[in-house]
PDB file of N, CA and C in Angstrom:
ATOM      1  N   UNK A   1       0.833  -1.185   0.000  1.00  0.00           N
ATOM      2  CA  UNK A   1       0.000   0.000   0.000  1.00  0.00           C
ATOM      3  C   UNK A   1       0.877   1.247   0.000  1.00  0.00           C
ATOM      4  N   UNK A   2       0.800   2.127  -0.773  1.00  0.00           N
ATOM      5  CA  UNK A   2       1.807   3.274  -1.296  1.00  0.00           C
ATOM      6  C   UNK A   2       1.452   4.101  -0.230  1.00  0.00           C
ATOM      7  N   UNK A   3       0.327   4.734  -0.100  1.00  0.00           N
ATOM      8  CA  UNK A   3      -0.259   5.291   0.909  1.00  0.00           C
ATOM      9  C   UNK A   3      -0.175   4.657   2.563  1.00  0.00           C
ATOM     10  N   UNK A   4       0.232   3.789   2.806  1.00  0.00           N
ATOM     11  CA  UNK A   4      -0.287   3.712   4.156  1.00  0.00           C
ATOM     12  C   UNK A   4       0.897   4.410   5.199  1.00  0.00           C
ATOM     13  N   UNK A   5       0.696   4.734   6.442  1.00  0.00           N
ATOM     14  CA  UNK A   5       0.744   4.891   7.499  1.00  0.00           C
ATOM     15  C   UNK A   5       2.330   4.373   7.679  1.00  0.00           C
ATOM     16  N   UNK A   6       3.451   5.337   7.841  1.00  0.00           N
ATOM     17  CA  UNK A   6       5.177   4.413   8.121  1.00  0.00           C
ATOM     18  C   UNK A   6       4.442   4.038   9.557  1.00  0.00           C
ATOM     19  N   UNK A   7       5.678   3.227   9.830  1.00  0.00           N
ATOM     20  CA  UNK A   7       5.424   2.253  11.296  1.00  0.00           C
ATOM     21  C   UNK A   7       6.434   3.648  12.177  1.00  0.00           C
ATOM     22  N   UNK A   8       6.186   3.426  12.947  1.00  0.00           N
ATOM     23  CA  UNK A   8       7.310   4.413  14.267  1.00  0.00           C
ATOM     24  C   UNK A   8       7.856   3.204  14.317  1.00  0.00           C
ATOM     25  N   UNK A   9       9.346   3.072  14.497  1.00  0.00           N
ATOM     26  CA  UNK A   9      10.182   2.101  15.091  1.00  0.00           C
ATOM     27  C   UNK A   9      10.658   2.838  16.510  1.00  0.00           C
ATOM     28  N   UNK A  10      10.752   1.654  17.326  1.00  0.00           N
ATOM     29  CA  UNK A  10      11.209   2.260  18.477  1.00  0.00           C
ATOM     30  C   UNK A  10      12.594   1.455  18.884  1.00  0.00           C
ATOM     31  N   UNK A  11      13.357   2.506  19.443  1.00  0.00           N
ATOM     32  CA  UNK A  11      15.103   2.033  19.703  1.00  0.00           C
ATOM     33  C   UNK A  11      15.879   2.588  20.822  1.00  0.00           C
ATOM     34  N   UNK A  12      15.869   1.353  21.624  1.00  0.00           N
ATOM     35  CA  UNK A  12      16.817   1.595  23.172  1.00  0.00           C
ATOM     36  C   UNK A  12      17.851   2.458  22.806  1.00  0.00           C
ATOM     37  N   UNK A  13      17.817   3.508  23.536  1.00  0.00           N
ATOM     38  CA  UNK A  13      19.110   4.529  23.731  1.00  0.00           C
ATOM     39  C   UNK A  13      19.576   4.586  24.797  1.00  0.00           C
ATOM     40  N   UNK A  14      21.179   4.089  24.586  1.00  0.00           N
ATOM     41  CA  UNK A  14      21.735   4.051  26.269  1.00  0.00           C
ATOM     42  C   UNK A  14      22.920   5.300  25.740  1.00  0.00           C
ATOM     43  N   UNK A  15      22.361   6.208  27.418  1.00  0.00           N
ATOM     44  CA  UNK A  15      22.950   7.296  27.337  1.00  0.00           C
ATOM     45  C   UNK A  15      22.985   7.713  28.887  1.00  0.00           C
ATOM     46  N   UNK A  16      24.102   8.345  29.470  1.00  0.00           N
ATOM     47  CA  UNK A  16      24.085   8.675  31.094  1.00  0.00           C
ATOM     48  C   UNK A  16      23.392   9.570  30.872  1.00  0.00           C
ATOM     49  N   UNK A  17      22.742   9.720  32.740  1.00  0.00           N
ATOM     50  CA  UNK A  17      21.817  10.464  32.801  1.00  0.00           C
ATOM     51  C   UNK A  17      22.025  12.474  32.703  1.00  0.00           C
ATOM     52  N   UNK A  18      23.370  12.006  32.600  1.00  0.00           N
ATOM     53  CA  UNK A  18      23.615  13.416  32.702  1.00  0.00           C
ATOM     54  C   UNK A  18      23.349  14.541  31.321  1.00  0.00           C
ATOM     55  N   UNK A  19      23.700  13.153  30.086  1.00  0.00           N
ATOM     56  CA  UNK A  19      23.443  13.593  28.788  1.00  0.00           C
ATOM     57  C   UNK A  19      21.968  13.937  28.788  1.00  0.00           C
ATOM     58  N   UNK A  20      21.537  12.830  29.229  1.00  0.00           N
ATOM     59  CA  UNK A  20      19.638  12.875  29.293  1.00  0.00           C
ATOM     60  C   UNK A  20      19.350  14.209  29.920  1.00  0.00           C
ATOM     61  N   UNK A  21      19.634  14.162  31.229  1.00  0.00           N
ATOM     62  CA  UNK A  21      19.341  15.671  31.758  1.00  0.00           C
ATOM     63  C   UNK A  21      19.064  16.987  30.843  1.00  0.00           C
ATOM     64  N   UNK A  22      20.228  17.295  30.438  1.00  0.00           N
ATOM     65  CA  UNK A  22      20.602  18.063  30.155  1.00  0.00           C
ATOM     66  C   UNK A  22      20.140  18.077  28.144  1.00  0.00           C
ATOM     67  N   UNK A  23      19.481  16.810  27.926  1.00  0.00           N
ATOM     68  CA  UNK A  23      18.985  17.015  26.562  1.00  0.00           C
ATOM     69  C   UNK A  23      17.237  17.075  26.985  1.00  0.00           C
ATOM     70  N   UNK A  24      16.934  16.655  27.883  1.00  0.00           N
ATOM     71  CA  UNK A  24      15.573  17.072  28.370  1.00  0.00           C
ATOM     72  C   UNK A  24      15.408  18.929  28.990  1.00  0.00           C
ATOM     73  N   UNK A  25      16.406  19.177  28.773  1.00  0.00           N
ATOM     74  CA  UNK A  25      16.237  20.723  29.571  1.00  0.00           C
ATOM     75  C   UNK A  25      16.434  21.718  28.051  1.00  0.00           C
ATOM     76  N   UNK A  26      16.965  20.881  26.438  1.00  0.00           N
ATOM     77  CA  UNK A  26      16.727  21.916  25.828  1.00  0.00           C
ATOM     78  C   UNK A  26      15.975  21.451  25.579  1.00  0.00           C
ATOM     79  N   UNK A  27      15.219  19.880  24.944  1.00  0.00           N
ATOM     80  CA  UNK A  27      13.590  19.740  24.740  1.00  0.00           C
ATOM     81  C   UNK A  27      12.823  20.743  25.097  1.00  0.00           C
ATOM     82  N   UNK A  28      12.771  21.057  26.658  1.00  0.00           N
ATOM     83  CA  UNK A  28      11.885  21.378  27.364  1.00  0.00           C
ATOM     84  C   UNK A  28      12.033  22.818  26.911  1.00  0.00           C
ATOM     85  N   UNK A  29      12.858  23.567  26.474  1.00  0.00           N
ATOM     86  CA  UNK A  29      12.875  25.130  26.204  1.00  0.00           C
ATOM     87  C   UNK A  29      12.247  25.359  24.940  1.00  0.00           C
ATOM     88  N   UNK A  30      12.409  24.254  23.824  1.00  0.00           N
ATOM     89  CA  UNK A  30      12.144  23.896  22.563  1.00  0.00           C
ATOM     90  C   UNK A  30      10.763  23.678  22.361  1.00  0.00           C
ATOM     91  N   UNK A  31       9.977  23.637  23.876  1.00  0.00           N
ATOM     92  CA  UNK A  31       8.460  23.019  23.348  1.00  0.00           C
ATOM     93  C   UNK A  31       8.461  21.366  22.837  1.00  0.00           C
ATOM     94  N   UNK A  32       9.485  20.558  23.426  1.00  0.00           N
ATOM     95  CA  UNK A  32       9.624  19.282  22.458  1.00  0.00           C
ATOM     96  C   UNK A  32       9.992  18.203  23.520  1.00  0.00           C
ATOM     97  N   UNK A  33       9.084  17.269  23.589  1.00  0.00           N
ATOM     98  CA  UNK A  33       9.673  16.207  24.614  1.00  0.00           C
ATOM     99  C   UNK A  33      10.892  15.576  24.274  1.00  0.00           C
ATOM    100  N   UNK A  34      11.429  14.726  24.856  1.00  0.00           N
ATOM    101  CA  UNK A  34      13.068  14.416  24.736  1.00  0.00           C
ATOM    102  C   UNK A  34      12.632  13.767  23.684  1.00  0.00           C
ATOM    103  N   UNK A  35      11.971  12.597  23.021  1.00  0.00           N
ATOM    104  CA  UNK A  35      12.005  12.053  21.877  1.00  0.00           C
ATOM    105  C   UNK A  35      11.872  12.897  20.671  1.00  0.00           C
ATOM    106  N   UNK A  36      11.259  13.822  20.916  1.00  0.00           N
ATOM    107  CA  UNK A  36      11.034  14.856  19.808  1.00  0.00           C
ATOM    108  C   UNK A  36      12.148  15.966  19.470  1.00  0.00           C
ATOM    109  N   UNK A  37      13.176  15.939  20.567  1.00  0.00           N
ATOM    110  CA  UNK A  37      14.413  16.509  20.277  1.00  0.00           C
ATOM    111  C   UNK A  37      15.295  15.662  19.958  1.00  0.00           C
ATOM    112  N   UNK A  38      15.294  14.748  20.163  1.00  0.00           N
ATOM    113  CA  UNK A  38      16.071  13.261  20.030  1.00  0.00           C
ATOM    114  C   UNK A  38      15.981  13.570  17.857  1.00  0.00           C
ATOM    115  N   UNK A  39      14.548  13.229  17.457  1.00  0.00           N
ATOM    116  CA  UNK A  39      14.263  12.978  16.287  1.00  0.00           C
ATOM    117  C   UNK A  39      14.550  14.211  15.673  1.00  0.00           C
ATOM    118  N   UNK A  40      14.442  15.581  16.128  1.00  0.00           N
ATOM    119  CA  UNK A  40      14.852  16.603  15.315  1.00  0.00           C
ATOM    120  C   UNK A  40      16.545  16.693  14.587  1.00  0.00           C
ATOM    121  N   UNK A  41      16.988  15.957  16.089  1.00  0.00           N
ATOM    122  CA  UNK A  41      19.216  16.022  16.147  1.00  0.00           C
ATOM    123  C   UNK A  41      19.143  15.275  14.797  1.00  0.00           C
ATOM    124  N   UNK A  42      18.332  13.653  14.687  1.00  0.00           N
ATOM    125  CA  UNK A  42      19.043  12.826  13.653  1.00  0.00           C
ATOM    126  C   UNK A  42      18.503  13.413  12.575  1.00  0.00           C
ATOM    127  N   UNK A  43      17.475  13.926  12.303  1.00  0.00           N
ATOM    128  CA  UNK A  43      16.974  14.595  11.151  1.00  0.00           C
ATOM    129  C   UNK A  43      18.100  15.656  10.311  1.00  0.00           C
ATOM    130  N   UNK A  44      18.040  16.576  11.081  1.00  0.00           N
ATOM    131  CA  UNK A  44      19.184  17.536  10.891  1.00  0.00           C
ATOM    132  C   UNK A  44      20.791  17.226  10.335  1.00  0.00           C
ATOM    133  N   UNK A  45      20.725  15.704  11.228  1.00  0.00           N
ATOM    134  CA  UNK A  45      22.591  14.819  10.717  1.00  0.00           C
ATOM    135  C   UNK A  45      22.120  14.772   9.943  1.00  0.00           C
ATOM    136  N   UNK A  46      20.864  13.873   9.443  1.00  0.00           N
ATOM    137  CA  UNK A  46      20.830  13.500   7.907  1.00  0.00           C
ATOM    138  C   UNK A  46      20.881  13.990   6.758  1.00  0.00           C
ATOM    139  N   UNK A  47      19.953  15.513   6.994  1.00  0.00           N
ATOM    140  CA  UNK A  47      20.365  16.804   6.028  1.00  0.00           C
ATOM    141  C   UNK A  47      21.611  16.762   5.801  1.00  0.00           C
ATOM    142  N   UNK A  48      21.950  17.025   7.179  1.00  0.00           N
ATOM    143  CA  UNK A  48      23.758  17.480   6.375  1.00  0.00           C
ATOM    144  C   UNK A  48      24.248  16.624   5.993  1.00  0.00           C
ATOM    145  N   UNK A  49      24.353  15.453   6.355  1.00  0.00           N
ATOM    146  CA  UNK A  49      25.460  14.232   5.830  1.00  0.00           C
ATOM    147  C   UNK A  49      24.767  14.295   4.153  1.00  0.00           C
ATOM    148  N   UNK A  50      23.377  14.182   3.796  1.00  0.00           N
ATOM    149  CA  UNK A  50      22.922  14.434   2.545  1.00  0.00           C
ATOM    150  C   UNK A  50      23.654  15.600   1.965  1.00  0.00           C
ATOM    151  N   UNK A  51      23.597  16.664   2.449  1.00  0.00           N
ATOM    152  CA  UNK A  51      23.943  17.392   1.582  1.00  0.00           C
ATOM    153  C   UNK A  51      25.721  17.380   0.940  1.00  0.00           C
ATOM    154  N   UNK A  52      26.441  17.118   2.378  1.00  0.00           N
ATOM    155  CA  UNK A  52      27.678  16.208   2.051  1.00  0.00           C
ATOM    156  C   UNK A  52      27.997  15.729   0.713  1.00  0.00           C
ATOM    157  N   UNK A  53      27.342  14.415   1.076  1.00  0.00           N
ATOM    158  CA  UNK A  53      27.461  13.165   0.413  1.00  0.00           C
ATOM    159  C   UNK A  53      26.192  12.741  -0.944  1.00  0.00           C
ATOM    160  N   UNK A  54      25.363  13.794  -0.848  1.00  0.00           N
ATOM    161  CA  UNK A  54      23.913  12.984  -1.921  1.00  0.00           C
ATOM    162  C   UNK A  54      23.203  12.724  -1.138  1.00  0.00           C
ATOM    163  N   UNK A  55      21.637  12.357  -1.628  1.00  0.00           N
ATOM    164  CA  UNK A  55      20.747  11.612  -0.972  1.00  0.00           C
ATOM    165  C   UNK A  55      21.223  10.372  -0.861  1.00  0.00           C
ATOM    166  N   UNK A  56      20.439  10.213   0.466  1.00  0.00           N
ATOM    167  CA  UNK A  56      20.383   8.793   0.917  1.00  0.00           C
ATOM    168  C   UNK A  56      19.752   7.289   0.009  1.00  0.00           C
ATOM    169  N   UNK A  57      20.098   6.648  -0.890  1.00  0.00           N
ATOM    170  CA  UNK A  57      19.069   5.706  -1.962  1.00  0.00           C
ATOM    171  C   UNK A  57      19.109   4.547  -1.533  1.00  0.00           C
ATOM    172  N   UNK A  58      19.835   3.885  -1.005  1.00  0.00           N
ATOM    173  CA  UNK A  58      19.853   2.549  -0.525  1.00  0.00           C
ATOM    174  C   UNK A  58      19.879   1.621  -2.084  1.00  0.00           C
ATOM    175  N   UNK A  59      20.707   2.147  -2.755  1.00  0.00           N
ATOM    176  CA  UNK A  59      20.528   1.447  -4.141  1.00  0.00           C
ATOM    177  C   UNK A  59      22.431   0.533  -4.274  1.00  0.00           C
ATOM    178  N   UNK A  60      23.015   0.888  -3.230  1.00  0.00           N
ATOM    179  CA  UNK A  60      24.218  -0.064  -3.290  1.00  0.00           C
ATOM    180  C   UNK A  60      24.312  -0.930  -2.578  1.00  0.00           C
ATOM    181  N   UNK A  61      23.193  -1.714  -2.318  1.00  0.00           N
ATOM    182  CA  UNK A  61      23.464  -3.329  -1.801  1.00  0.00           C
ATOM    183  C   UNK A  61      22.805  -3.090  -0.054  1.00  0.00           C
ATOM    184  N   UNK A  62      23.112  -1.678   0.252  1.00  0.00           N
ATOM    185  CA  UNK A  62      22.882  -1.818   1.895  1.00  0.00           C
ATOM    186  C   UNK A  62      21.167  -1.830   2.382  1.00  0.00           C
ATOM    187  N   UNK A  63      20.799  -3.012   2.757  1.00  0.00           N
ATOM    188  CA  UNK A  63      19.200  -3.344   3.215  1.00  0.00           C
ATOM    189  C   UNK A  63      18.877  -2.873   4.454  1.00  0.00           C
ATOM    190  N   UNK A  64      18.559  -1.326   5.131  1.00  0.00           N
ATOM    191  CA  UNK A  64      18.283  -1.458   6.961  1.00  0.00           C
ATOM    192  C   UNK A  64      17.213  -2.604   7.331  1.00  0.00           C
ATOM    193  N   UNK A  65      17.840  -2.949   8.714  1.00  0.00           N
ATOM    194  CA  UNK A  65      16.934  -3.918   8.992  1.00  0.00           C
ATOM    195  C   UNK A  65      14.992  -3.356   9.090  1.00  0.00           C
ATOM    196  N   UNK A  66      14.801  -2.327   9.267  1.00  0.00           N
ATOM    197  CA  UNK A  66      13.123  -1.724   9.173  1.00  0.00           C
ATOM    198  C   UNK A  66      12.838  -1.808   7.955  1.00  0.00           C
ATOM    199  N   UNK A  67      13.365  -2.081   6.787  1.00  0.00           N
ATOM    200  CA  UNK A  67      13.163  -2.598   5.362  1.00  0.00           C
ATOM    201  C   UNK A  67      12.882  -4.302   4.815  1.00  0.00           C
ATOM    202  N   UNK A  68      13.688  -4.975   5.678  1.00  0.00           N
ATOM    203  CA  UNK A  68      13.576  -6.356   5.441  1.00  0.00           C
ATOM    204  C   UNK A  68      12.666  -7.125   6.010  1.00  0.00           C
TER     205      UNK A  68
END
């Protein structure tokens, strides 16, 4: 189905609490719960590493496992 609904994957992050702290305190200035600042950081790598390197195509052999 072209249209349907992506899945949310969800993924253990081990991180001291101090990182946590202190990434829940800019969430929290941001209007954004820690997962939602969490997802903005990798978003943003990905831009840039894209803009780097090209889009991302997954057309040289590499399968992520949320694909298979």
């Amino acid at each position: 189905m072209p249209n349907a609904p992506r899945k949310k994957l969800q993924y253990g992050l081990r991180i001291s609490s101090e990182i946590m702290d202190k990434l829940k305190y800019i969430a929290d200035r941001s209007g954004r719960s820690a997962n939602k600042e969490i997802e903005q950081l990798i978003i943003q790598h990905i831009e840039t590493w894209e803009k780097a390197h090209g889009p991302i195509l997954f057309d040289d052999g590499f399968v992520p496992r949320s694909r298979s």
